[in-house]
PDB file of N, CA and C in Angstrom:
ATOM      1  N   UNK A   1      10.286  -3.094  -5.904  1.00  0.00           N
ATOM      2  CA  UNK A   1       9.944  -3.408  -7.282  1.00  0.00           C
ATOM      3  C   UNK A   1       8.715  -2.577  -7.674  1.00  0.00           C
ATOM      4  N   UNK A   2       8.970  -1.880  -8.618  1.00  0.00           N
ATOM      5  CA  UNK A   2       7.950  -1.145  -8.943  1.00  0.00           C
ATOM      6  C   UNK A   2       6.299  -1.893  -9.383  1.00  0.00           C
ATOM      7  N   UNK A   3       6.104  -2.839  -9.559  1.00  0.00           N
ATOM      8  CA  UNK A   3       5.359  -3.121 -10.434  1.00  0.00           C
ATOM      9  C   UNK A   3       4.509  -4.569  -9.386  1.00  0.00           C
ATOM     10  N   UNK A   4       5.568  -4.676  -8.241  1.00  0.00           N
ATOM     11  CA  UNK A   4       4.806  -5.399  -7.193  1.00  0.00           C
ATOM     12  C   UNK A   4       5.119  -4.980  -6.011  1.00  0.00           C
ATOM     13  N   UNK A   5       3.787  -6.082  -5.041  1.00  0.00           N
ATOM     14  CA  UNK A   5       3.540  -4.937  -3.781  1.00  0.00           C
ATOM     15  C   UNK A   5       3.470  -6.421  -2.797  1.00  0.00           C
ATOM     16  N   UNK A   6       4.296  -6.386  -1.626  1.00  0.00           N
ATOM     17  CA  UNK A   6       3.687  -7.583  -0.973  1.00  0.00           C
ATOM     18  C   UNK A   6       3.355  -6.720   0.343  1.00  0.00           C
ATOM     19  N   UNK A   7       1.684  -7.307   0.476  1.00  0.00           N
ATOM     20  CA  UNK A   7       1.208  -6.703   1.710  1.00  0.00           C
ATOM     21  C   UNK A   7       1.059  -7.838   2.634  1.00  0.00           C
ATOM     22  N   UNK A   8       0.573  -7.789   3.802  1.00  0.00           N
ATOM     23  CA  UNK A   8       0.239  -7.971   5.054  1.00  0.00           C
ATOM     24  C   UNK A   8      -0.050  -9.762   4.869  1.00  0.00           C
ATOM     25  N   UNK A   9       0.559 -10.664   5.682  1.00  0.00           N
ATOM     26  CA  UNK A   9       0.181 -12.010   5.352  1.00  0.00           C
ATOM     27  C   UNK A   9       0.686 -12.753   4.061  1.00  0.00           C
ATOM     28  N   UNK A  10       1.505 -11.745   3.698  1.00  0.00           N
ATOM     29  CA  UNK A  10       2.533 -12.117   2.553  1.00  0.00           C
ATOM     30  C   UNK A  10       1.477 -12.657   1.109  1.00  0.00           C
ATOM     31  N   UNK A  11       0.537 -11.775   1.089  1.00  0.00           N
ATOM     32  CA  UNK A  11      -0.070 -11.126  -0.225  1.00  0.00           C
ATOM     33  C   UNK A  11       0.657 -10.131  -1.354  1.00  0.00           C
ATOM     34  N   UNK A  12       1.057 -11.657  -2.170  1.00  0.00           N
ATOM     35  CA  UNK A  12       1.885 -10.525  -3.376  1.00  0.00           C
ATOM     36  C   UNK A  12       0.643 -10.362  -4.310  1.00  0.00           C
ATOM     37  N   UNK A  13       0.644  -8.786  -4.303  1.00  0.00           N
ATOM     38  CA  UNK A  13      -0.546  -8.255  -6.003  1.00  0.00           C
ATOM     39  C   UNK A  13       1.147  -7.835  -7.037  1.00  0.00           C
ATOM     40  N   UNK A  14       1.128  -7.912  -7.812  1.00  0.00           N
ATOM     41  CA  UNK A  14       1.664  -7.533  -9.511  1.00  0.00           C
ATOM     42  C   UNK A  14       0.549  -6.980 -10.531  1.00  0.00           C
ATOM     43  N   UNK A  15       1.076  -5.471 -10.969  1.00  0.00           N
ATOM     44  CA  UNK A  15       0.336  -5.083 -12.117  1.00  0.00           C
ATOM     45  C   UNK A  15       1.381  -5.036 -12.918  1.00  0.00           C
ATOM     46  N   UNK A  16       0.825  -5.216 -14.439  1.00  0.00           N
ATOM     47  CA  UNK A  16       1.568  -4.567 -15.601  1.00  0.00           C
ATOM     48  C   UNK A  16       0.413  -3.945 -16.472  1.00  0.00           C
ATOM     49  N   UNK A  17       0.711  -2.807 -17.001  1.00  0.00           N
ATOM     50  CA  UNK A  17       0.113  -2.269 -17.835  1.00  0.00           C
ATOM     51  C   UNK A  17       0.402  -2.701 -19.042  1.00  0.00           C
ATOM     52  N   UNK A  18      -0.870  -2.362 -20.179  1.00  0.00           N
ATOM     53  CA  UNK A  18      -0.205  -2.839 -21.670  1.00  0.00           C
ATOM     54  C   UNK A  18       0.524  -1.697 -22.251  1.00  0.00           C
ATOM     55  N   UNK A  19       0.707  -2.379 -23.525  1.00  0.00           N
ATOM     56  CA  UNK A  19       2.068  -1.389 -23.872  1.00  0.00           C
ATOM     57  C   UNK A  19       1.077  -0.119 -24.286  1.00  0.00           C
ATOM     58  N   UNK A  20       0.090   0.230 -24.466  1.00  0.00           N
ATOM     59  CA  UNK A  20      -0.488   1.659 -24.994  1.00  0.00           C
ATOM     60  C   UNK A  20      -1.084   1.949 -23.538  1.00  0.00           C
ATOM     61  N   UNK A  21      -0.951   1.555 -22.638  1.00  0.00           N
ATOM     62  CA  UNK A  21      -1.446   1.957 -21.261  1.00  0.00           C
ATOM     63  C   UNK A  21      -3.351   1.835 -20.778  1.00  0.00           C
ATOM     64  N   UNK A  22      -3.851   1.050 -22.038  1.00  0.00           N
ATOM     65  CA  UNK A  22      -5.417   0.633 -21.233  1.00  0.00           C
ATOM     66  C   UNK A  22      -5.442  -0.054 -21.251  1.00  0.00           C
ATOM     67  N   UNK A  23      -5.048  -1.025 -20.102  1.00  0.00           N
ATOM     68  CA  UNK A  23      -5.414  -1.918 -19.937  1.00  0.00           C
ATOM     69  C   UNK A  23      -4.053  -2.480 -19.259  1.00  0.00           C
ATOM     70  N   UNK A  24      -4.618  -2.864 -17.642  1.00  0.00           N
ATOM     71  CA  UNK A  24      -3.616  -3.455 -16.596  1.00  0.00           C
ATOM     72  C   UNK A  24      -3.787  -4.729 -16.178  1.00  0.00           C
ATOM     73  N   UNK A  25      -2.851  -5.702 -16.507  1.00  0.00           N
ATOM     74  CA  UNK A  25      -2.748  -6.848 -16.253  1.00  0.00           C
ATOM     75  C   UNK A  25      -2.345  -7.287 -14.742  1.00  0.00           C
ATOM     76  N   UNK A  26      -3.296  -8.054 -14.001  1.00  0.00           N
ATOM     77  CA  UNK A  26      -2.865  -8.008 -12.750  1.00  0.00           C
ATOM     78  C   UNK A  26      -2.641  -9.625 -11.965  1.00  0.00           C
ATOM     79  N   UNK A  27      -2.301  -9.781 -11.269  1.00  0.00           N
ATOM     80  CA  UNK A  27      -2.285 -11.325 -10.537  1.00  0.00           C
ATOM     81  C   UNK A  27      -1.662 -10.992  -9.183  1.00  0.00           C
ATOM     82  N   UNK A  28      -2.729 -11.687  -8.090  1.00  0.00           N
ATOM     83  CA  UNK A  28      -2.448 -11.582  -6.850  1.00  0.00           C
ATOM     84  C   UNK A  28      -2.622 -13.202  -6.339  1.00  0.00           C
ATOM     85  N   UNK A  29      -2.184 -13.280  -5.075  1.00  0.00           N
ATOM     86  CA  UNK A  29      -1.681 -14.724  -4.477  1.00  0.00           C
ATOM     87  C   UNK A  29      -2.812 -14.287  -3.118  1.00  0.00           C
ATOM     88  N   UNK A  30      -3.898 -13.490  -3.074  1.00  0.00           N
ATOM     89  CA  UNK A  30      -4.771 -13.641  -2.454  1.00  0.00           C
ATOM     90  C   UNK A  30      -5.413 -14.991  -1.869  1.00  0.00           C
ATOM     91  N   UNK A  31      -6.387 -14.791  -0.833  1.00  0.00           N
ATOM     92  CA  UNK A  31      -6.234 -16.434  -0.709  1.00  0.00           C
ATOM     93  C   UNK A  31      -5.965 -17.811  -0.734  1.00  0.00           C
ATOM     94  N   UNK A  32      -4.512 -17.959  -0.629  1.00  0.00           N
ATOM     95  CA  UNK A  32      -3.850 -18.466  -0.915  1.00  0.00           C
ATOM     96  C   UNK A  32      -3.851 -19.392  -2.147  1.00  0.00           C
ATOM     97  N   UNK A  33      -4.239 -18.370  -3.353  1.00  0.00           N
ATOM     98  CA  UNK A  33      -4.271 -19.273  -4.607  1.00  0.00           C
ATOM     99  C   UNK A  33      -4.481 -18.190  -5.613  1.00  0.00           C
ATOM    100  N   UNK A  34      -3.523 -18.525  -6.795  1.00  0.00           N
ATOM    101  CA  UNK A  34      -2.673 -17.421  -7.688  1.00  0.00           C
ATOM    102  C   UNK A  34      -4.196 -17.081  -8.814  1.00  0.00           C
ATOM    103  N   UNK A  35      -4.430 -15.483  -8.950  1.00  0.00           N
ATOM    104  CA  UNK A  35      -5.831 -14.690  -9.413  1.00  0.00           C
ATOM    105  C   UNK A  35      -5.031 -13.931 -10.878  1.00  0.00           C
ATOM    106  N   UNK A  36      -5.526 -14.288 -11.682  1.00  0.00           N
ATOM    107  CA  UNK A  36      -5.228 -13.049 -13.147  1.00  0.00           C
ATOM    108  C   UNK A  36      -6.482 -12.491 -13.234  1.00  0.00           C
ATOM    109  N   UNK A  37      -6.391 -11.531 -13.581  1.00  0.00           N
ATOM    110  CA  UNK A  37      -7.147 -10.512 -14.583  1.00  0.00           C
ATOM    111  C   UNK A  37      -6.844  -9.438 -14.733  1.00  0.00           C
ATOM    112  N   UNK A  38      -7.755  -8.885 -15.423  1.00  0.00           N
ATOM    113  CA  UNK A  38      -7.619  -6.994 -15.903  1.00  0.00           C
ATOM    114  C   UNK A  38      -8.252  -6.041 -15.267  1.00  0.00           C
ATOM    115  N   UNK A  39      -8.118  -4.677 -15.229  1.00  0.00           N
ATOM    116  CA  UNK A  39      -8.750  -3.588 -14.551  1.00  0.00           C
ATOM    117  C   UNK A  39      -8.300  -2.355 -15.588  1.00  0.00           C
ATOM    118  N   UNK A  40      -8.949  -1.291 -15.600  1.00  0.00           N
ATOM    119  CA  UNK A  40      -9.038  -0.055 -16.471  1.00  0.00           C
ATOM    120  C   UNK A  40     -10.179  -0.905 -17.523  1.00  0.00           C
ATOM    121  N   UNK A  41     -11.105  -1.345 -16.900  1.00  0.00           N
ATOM    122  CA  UNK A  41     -12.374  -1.675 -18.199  1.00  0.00           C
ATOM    123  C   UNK A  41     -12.947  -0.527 -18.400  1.00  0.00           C
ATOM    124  N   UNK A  42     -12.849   0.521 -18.316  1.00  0.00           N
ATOM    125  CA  UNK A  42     -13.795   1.508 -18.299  1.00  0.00           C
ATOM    126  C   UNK A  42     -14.843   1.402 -17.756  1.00  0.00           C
ATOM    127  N   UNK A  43     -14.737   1.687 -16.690  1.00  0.00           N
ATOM    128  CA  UNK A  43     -15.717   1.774 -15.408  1.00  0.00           C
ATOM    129  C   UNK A  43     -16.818   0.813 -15.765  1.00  0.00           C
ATOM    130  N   UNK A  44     -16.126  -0.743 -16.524  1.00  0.00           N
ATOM    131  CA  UNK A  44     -17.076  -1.740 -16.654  1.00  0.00           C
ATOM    132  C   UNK A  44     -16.197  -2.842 -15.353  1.00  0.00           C
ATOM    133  N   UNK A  45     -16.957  -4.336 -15.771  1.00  0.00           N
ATOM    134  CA  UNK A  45     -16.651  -4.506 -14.430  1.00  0.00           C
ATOM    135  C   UNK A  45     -15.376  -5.186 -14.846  1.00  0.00           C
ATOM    136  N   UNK A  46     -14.081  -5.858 -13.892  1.00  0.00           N
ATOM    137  CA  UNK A  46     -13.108  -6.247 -14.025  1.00  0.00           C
ATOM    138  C   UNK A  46     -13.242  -7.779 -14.267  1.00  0.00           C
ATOM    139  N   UNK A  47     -12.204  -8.395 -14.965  1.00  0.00           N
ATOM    140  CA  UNK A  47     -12.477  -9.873 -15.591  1.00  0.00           C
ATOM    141  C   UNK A  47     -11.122 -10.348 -14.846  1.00  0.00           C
ATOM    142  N   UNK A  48     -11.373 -11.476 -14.291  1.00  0.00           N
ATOM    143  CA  UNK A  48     -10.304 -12.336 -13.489  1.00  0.00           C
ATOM    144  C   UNK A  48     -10.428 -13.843 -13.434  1.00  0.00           C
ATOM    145  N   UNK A  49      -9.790 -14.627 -13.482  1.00  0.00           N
ATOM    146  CA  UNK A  49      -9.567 -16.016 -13.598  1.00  0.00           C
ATOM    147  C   UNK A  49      -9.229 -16.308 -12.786  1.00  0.00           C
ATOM    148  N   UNK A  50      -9.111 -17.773 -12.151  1.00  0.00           N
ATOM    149  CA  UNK A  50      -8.359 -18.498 -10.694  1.00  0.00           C
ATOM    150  C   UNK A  50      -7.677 -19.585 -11.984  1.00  0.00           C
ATOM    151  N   UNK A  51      -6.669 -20.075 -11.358  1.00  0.00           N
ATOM    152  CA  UNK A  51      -5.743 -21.099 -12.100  1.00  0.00           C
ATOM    153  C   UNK A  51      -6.083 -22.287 -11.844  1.00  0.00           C
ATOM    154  N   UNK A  52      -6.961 -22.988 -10.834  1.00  0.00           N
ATOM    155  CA  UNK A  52      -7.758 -23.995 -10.879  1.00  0.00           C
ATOM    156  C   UNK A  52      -8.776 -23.937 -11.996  1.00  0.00           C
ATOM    157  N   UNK A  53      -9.179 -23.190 -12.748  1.00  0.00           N
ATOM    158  CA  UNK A  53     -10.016 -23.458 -14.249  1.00  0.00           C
ATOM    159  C   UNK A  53      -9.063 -23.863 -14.886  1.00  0.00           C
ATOM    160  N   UNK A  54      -7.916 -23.682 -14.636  1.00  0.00           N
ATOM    161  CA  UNK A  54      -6.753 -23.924 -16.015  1.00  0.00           C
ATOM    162  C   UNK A  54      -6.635 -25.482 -15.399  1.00  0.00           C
ATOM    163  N   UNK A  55      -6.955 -26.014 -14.597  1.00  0.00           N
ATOM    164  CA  UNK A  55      -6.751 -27.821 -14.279  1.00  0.00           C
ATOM    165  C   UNK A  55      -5.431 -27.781 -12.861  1.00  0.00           C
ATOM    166  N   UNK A  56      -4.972 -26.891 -12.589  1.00  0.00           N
ATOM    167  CA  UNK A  56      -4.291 -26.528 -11.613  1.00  0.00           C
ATOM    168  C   UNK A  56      -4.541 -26.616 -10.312  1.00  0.00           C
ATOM    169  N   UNK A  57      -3.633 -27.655  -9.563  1.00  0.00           N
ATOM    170  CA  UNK A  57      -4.146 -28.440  -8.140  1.00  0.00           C
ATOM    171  C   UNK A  57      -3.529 -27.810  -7.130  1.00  0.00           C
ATOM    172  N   UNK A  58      -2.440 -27.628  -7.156  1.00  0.00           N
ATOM    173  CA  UNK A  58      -0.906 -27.532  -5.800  1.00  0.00           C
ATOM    174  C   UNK A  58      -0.913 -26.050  -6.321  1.00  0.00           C
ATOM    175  N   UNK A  59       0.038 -25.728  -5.482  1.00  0.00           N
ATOM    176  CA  UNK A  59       0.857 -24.238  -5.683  1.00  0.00           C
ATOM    177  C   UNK A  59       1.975 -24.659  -6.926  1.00  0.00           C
ATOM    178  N   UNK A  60       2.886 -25.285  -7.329  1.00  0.00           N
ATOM    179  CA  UNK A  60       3.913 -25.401  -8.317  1.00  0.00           C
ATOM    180  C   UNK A  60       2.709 -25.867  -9.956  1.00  0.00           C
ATOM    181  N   UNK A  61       1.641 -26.528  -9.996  1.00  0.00           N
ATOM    182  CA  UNK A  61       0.382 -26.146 -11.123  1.00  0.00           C
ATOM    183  C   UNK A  61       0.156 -24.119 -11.308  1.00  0.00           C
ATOM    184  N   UNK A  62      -0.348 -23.578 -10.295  1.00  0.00           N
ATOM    185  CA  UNK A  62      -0.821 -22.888 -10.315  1.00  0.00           C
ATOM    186  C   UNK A  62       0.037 -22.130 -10.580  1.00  0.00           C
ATOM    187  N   UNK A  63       1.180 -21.971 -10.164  1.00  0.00           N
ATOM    188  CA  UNK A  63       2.695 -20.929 -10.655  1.00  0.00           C
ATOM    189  C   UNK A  63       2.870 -21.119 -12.343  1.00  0.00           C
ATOM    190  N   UNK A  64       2.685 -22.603 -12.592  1.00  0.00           N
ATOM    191  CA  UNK A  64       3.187 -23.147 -13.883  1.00  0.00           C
ATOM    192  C   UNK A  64       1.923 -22.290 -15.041  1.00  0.00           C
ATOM    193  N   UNK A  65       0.883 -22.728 -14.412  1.00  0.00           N
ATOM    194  CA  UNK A  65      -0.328 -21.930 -15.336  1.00  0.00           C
ATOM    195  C   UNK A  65      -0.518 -20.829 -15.533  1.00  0.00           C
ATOM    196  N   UNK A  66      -0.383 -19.737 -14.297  1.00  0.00           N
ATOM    197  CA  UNK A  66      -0.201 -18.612 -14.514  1.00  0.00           C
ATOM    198  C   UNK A  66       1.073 -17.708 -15.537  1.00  0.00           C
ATOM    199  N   UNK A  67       2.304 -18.865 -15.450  1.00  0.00           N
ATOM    200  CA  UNK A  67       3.151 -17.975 -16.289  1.00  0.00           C
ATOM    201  C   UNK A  67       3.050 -18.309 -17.270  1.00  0.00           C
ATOM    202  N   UNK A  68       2.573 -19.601 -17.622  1.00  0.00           N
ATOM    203  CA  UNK A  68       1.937 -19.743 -19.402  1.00  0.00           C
ATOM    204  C   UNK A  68       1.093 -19.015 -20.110  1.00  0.00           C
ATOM    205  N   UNK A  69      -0.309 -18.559 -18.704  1.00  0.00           N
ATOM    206  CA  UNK A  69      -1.328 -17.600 -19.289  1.00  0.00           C
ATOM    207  C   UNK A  69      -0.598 -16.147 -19.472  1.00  0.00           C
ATOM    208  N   UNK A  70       0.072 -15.590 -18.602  1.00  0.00           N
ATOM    209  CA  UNK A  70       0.553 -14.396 -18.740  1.00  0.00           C
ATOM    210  C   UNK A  70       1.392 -14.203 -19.706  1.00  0.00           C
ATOM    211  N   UNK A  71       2.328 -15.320 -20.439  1.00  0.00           N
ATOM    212  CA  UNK A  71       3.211 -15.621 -21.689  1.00  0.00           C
ATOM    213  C   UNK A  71       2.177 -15.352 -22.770  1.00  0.00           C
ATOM    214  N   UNK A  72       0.687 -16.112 -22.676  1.00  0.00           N
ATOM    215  CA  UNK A  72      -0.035 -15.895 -23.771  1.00  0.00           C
ATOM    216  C   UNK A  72      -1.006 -14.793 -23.720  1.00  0.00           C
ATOM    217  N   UNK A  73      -0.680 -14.013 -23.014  1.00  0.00           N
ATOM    218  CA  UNK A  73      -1.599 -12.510 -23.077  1.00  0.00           C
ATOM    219  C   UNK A  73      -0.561 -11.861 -23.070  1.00  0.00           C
ATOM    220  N   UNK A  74       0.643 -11.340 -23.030  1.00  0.00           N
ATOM    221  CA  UNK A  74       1.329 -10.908 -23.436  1.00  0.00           C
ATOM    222  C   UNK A  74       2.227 -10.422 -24.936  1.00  0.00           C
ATOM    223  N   UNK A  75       2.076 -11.936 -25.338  1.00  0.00           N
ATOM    224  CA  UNK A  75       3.012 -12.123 -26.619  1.00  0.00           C
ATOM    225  C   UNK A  75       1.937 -12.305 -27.687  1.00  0.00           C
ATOM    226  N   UNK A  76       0.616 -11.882 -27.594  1.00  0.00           N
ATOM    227  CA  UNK A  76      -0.450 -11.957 -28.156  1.00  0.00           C
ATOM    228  C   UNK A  76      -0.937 -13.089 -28.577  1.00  0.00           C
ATOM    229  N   UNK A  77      -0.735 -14.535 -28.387  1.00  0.00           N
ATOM    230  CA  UNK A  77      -1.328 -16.146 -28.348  1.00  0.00           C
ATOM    231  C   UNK A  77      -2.685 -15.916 -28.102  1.00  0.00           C
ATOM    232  N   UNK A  78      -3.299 -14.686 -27.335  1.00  0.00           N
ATOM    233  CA  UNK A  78      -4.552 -15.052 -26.641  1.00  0.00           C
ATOM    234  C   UNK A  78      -5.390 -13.634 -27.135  1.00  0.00           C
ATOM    235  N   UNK A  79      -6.534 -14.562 -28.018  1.00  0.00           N
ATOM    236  CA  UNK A  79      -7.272 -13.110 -28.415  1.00  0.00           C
ATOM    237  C   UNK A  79      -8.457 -12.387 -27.178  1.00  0.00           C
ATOM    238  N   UNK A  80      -8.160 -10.781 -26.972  1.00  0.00           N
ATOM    239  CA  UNK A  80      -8.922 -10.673 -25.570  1.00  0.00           C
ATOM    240  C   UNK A  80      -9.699 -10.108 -26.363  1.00  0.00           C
ATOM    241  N   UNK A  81     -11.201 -10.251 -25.697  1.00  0.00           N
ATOM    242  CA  UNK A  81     -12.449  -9.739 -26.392  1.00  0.00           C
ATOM    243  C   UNK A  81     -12.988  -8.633 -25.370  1.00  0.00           C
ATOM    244  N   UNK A  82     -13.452  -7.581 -26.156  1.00  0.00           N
ATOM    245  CA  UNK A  82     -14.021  -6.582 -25.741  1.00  0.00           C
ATOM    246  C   UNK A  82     -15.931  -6.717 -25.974  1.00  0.00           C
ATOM    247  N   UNK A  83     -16.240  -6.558 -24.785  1.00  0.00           N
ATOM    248  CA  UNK A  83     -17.702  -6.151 -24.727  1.00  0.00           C
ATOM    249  C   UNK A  83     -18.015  -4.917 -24.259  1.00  0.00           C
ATOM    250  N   UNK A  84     -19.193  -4.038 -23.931  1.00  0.00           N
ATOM    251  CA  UNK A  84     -19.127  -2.941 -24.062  1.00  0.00           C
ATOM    252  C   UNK A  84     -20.169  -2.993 -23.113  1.00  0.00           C
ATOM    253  N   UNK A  85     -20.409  -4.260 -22.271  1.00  0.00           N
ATOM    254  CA  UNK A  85     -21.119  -4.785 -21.338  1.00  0.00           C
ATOM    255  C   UNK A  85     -19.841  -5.059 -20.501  1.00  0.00           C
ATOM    256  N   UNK A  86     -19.514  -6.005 -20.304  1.00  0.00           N
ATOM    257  CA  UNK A  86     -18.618  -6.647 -19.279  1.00  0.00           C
ATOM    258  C   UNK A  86     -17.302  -6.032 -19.509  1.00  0.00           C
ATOM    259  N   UNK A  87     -16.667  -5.528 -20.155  1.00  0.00           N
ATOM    260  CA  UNK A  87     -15.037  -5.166 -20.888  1.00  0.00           C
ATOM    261  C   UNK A  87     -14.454  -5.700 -20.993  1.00  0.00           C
ATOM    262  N   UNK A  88     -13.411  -5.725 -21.297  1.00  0.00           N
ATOM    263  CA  UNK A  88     -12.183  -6.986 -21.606  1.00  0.00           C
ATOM    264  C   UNK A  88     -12.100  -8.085 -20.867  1.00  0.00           C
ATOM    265  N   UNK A  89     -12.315  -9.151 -21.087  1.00  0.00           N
ATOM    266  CA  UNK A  89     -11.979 -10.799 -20.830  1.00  0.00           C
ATOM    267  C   UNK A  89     -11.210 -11.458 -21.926  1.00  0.00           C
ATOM    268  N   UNK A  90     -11.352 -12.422 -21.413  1.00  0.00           N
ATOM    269  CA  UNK A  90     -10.521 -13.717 -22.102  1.00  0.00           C
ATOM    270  C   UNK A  90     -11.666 -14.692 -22.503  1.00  0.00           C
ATOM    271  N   UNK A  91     -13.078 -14.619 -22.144  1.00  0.00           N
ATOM    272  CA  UNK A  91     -13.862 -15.161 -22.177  1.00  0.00           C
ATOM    273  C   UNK A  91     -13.987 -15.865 -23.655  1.00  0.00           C
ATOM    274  N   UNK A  92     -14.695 -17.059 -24.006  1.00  0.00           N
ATOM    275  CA  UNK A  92     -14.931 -17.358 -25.590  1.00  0.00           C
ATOM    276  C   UNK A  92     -15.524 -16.381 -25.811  1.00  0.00           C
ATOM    277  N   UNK A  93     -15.360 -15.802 -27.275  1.00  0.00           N
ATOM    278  CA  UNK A  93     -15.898 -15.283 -28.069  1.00  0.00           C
ATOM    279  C   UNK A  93     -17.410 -15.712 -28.716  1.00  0.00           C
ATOM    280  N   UNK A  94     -17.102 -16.882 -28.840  1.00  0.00           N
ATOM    281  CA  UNK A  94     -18.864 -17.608 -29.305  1.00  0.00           C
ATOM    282  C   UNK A  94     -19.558 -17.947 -28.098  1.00  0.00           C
ATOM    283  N   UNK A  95     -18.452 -17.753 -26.876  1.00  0.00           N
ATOM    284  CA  UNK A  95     -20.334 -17.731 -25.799  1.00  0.00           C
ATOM    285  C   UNK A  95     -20.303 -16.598 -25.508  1.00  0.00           C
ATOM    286  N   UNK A  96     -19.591 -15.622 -25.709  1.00  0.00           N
ATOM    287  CA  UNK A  96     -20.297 -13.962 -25.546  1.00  0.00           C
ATOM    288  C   UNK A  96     -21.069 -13.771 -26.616  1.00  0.00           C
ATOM    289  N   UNK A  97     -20.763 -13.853 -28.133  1.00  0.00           N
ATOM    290  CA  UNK A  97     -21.979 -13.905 -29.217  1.00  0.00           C
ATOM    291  C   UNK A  97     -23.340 -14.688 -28.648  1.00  0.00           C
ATOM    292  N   UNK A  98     -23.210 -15.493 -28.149  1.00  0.00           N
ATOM    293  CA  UNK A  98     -24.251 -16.338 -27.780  1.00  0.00           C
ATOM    294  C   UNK A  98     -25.038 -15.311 -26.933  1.00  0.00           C
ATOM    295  N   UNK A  99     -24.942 -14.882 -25.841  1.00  0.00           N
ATOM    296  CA  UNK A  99     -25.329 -13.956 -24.864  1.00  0.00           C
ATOM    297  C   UNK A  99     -25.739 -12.467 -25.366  1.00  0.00           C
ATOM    298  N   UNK A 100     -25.272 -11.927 -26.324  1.00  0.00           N
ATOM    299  CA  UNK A 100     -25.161 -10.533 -26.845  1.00  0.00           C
ATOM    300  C   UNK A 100     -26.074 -10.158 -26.565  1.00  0.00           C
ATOM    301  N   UNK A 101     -26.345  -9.001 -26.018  1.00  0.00           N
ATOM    302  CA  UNK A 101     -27.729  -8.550 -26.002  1.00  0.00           C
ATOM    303  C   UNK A 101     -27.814  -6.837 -27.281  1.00  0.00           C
ATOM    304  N   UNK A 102     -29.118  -6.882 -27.513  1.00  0.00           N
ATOM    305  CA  UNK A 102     -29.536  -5.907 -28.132  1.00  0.00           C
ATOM    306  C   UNK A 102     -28.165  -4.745 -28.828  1.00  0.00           C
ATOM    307  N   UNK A 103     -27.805  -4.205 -27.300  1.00  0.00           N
ATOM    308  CA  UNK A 103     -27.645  -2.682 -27.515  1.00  0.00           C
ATOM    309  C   UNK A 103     -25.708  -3.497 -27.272  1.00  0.00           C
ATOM    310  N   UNK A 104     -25.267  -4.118 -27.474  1.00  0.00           N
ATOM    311  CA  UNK A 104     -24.328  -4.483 -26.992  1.00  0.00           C
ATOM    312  C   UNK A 104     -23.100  -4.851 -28.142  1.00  0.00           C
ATOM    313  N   UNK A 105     -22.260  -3.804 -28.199  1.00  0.00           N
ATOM    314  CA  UNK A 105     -20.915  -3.840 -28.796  1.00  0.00           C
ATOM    315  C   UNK A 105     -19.965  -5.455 -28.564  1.00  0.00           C
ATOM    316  N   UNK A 106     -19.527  -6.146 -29.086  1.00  0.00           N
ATOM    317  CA  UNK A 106     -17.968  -6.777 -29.305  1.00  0.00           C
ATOM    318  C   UNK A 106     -17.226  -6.831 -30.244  1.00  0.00           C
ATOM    319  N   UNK A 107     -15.849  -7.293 -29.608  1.00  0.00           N
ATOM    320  CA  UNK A 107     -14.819  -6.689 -30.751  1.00  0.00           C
ATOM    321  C   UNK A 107     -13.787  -7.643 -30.191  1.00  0.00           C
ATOM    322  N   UNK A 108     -12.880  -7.975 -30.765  1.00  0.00           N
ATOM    323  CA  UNK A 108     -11.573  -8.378 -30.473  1.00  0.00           C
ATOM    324  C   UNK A 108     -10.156  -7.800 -30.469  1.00  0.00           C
ATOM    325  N   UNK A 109      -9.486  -8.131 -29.595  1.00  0.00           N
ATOM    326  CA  UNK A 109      -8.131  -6.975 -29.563  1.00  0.00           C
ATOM    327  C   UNK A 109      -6.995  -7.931 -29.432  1.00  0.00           C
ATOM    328  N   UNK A 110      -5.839  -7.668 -29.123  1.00  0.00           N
ATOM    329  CA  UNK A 110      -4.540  -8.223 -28.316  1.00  0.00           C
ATOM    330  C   UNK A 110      -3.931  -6.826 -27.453  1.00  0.00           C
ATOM    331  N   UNK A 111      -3.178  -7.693 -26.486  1.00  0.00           N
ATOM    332  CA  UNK A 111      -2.424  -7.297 -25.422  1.00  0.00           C
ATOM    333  C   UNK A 111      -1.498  -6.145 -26.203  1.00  0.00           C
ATOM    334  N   UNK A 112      -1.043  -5.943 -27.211  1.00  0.00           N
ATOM    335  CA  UNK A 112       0.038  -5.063 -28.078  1.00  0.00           C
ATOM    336  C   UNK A 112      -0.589  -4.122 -28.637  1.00  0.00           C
ATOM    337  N   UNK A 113      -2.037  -4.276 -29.087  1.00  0.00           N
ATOM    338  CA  UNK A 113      -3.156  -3.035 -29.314  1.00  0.00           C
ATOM    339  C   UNK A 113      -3.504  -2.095 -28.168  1.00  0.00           C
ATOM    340  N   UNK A 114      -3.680  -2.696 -26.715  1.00  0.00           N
ATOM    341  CA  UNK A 114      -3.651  -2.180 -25.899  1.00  0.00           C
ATOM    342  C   UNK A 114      -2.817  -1.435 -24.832  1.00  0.00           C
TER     343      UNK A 114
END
């Protein structure tokens, strides 16, 4: 499968790129518990979630949450915010305003812009 890789200890990583190609959507089953985030921030740092923030206990939660979150970064449900500090997250928007510093760009995008 092009787009997944199962390595050693039966570590599945999955990327997808967005549809204009910046910005790669990724989720791995690393320590035995299912990881989203992004990479191509522009050599800012990468933003990733665990599915236990989403309220997710067992492995069949954490499957269930992840394909809801990936449904809503996909189909654009989920506005991703750009900082020019940290790069693309999912983070609130009003606690990155909150934080802004000085010299520091944000913006908002979707998954279909990218």
């Amino acid at each position: 499968m092009e787009h997944c890789v199962v390595k050693p200890e039966g570590i599945v990583d999955i990327e997808y790129k967005s549809p204009q190609g910046l910005l790669t959507l990724w989720l791995t089953t690393q320590n035995k518990e299912i990881t989203i985030g992004f990479s191509g921030n522009q050599n800012l740092g990468d933003f990733h979630t665990h599915m236990s923030l989403y309220g997710a206990n067992t492995p069949d939660e954490e499957l269930k949450e992840a394909v809801k979150l990936i449904e809503d970064i996909i189909s654009d449900r989920l506005t991703i915010v750009y900082s020019s500090i940290l790069g693309y997250t999912l983070l609130d928007l009003e606690e990155i305003r909150e934080y802004q510093q000085a010299n520091e760009l944000i913006g908002v995008t979707s998954w279909s812009k990218l």
